[in-house]
PDB file of N, CA and C in Angstrom:
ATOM      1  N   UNK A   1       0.839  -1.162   0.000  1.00  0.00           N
ATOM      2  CA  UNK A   1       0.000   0.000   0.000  1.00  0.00           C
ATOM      3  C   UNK A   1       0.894   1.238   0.000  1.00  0.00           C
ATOM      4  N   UNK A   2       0.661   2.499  -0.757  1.00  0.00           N
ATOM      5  CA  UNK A   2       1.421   3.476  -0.139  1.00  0.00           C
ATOM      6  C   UNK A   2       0.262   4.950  -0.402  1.00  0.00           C
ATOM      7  N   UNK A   3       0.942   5.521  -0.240  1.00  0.00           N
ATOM      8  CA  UNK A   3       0.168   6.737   0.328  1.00  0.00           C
ATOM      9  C   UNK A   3       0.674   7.742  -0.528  1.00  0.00           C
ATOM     10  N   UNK A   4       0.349   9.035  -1.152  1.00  0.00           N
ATOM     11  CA  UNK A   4       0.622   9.338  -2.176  1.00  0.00           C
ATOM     12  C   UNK A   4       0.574  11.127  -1.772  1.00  0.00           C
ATOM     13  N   UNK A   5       0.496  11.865  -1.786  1.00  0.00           N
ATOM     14  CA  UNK A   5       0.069  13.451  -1.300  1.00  0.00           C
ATOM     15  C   UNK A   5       0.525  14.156  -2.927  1.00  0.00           C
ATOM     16  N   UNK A   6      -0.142  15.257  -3.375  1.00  0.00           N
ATOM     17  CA  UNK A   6      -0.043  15.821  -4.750  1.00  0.00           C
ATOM     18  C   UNK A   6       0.343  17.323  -4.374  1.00  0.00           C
ATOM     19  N   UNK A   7       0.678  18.065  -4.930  1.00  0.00           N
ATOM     20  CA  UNK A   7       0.898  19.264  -4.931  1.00  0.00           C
ATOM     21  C   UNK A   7      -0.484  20.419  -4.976  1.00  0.00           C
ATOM     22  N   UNK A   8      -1.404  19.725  -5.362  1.00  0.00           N
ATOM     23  CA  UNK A   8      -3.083  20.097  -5.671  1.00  0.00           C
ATOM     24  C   UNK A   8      -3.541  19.817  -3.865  1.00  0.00           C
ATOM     25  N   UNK A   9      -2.387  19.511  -2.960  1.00  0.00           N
ATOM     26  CA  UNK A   9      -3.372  18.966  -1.833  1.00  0.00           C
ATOM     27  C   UNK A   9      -4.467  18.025  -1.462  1.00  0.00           C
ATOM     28  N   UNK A  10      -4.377  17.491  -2.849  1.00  0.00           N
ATOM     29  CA  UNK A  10      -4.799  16.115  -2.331  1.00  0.00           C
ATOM     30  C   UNK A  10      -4.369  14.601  -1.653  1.00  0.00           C
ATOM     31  N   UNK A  11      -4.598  14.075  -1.522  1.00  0.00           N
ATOM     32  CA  UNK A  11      -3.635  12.591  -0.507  1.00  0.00           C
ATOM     33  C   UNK A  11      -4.115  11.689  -1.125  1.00  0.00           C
ATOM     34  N   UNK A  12      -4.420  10.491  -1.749  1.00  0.00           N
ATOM     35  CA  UNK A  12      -4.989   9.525  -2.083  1.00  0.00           C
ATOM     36  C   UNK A  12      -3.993   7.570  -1.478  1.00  0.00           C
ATOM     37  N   UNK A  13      -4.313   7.208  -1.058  1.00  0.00           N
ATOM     38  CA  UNK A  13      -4.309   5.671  -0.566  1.00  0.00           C
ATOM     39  C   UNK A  13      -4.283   4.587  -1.754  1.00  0.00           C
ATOM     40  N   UNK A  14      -3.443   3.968  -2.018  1.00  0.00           N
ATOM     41  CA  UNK A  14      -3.109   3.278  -2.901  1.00  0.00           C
ATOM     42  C   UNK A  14      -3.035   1.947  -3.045  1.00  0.00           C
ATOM     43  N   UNK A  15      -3.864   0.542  -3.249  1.00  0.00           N
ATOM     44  CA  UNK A  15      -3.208  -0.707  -3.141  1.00  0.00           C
ATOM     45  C   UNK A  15      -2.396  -1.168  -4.119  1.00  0.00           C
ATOM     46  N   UNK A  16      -1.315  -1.569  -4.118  1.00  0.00           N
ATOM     47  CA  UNK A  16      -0.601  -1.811  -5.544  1.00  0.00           C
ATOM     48  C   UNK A  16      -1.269  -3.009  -5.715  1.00  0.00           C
ATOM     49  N   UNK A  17      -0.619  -3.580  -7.239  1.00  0.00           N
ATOM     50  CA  UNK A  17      -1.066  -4.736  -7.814  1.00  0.00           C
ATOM     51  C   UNK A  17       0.008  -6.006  -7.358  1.00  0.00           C
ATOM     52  N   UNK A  18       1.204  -5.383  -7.069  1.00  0.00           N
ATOM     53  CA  UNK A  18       2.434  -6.048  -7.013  1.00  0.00           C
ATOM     54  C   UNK A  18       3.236  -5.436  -5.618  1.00  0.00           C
ATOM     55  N   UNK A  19       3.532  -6.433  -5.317  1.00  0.00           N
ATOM     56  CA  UNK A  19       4.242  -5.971  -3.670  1.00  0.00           C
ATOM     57  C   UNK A  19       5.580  -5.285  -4.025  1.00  0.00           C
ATOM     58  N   UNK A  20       5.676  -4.199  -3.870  1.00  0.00           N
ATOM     59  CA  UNK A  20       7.501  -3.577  -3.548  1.00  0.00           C
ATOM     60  C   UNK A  20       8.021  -3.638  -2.538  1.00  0.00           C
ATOM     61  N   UNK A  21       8.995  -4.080  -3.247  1.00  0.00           N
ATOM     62  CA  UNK A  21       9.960  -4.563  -1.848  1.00  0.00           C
ATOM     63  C   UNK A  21      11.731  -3.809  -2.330  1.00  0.00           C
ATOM     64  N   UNK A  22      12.334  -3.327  -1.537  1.00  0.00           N
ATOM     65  CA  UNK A  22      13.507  -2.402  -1.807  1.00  0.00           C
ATOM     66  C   UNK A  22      14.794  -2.953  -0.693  1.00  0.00           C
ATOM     67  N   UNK A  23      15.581  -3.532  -1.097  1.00  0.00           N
ATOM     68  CA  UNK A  23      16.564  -3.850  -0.055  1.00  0.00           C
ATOM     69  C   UNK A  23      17.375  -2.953   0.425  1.00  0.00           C
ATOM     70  N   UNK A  24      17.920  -2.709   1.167  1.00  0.00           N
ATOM     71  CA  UNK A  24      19.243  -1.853   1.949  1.00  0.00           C
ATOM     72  C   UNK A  24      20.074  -1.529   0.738  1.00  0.00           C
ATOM     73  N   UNK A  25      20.605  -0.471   0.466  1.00  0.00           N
ATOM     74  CA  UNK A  25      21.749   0.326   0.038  1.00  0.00           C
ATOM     75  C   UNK A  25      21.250  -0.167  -1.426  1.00  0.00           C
ATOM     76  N   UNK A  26      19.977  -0.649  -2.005  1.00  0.00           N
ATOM     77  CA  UNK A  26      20.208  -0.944  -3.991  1.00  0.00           C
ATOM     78  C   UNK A  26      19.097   0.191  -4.311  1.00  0.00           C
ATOM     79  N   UNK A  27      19.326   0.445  -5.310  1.00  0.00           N
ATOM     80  CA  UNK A  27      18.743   1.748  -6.456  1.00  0.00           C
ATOM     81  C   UNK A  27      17.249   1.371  -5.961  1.00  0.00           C
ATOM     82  N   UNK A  28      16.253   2.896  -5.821  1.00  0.00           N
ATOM     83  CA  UNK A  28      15.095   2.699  -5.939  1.00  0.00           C
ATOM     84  C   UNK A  28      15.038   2.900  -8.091  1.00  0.00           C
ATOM     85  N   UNK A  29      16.034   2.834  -8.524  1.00  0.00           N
ATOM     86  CA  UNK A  29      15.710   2.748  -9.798  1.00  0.00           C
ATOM     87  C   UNK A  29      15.493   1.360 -10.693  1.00  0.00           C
ATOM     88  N   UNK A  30      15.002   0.754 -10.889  1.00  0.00           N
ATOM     89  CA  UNK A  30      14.390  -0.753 -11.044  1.00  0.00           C
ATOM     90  C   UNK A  30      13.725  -0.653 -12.046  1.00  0.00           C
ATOM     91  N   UNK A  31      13.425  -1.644 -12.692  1.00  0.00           N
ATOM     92  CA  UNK A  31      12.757  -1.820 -13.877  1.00  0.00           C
ATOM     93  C   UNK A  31      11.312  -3.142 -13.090  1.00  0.00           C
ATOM     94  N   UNK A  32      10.166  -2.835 -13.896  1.00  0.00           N
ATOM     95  CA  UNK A  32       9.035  -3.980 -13.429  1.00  0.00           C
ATOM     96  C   UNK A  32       9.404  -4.934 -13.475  1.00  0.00           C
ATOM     97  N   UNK A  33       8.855  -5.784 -12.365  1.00  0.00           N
ATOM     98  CA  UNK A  33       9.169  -7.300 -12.252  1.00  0.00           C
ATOM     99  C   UNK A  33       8.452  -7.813 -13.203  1.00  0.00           C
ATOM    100  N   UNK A  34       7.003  -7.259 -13.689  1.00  0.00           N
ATOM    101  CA  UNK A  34       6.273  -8.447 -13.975  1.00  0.00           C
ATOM    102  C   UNK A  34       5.331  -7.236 -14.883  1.00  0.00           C
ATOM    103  N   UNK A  35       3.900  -7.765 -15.664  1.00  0.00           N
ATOM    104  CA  UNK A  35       2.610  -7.076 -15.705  1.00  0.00           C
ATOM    105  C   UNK A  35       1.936  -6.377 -14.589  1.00  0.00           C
ATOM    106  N   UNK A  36       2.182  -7.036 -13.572  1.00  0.00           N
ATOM    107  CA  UNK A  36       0.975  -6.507 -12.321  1.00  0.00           C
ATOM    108  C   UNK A  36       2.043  -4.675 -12.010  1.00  0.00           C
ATOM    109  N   UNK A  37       3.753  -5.323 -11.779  1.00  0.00           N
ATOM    110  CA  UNK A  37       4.286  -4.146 -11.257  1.00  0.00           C
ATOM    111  C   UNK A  37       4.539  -3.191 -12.206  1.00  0.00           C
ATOM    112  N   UNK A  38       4.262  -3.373 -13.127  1.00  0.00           N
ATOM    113  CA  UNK A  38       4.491  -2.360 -14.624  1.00  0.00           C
ATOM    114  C   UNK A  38       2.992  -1.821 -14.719  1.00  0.00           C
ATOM    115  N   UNK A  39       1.900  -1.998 -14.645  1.00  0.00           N
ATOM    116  CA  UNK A  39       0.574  -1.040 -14.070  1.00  0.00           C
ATOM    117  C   UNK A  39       1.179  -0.441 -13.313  1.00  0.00           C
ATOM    118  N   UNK A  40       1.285  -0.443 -11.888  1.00  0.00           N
ATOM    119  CA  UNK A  40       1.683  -0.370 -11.199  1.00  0.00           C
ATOM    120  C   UNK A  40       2.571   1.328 -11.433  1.00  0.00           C
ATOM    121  N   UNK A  41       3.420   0.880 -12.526  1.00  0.00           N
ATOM    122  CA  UNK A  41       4.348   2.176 -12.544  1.00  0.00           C
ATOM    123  C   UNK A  41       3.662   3.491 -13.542  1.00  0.00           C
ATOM    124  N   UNK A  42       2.828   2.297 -14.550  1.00  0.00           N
ATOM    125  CA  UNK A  42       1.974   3.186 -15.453  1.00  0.00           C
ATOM    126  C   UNK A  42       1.125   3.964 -14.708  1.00  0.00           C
ATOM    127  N   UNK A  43      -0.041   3.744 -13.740  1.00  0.00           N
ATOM    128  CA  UNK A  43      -0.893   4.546 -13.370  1.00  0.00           C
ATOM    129  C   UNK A  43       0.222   5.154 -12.450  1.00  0.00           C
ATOM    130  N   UNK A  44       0.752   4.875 -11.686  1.00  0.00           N
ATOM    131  CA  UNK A  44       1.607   6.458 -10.995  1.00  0.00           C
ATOM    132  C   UNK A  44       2.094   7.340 -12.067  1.00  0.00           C
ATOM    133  N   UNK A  45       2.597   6.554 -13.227  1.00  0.00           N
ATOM    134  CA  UNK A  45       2.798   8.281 -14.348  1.00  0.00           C
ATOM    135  C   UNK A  45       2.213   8.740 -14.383  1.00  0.00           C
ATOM    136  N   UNK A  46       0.853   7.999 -15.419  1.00  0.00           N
ATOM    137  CA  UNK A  46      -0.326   8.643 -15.419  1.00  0.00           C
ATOM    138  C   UNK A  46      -0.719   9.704 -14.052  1.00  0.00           C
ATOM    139  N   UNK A  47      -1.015   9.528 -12.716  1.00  0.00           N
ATOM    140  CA  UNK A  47      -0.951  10.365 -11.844  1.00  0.00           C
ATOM    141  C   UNK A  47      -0.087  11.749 -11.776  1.00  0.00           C
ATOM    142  N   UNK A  48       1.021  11.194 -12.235  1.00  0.00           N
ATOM    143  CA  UNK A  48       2.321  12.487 -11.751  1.00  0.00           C
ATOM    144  C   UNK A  48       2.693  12.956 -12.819  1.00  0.00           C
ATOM    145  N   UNK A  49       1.915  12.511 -14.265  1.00  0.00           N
ATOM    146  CA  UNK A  49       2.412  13.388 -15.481  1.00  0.00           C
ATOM    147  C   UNK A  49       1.688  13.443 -16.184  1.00  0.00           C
ATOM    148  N   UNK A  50       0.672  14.848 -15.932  1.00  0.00           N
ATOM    149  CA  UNK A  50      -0.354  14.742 -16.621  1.00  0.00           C
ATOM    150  C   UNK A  50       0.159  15.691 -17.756  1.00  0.00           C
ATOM    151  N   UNK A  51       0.871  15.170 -18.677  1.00  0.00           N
ATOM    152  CA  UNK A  51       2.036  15.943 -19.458  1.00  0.00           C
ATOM    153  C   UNK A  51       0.930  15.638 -20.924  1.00  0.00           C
ATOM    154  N   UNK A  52       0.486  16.623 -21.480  1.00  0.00           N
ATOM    155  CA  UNK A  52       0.471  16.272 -23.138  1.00  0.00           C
ATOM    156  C   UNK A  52       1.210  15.153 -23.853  1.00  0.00           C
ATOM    157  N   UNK A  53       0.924  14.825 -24.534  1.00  0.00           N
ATOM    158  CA  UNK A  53       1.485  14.174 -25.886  1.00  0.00           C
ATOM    159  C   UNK A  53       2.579  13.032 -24.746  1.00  0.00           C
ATOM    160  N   UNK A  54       2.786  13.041 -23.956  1.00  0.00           N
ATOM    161  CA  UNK A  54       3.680  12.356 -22.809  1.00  0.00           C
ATOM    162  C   UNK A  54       3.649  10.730 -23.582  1.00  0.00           C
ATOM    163  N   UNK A  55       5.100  10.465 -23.619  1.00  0.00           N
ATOM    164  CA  UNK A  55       5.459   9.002 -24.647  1.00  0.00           C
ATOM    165  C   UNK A  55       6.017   8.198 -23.442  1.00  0.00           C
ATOM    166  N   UNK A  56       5.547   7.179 -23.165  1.00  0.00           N
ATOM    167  CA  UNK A  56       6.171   6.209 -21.933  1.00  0.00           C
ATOM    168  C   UNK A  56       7.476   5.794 -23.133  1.00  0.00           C
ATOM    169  N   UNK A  57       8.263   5.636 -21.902  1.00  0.00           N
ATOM    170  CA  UNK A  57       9.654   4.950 -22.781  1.00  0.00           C
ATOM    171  C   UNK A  57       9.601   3.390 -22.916  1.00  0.00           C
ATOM    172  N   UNK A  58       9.893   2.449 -23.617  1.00  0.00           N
ATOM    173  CA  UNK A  58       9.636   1.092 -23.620  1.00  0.00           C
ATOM    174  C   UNK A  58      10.778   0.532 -22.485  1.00  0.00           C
TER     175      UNK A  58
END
């Protein structure tokens, strides 16, 4: 689950699809494990970039 706060002041509560898990001292930069954790990263863009024409990178 995580918890999310926006710059608009809103907060919204989140269940992921896929459990994150982050070990001691390795990159929060990671690539999806799977389908479930790659939603997962899509709808948080979608959330945090509500950018025009915005191209996900493959």
């Amino acid at each position: 689950m995580g918890i999310l706060s926006f710059a608009d002041g809103r907060v919204e509560r989140w269940k992921w699809k896929w459990p994150k898990q982050f070990k001691k001292k390795q990159s929060y930069w990671k690539r999806a494990e799977n389908a479930a954790d790659l939603g997962d990263l899509r709808r948080l863009q979608q959330a945090i970039l509500p950018v025009p024409n915005f191209r996900v990178q493959p």
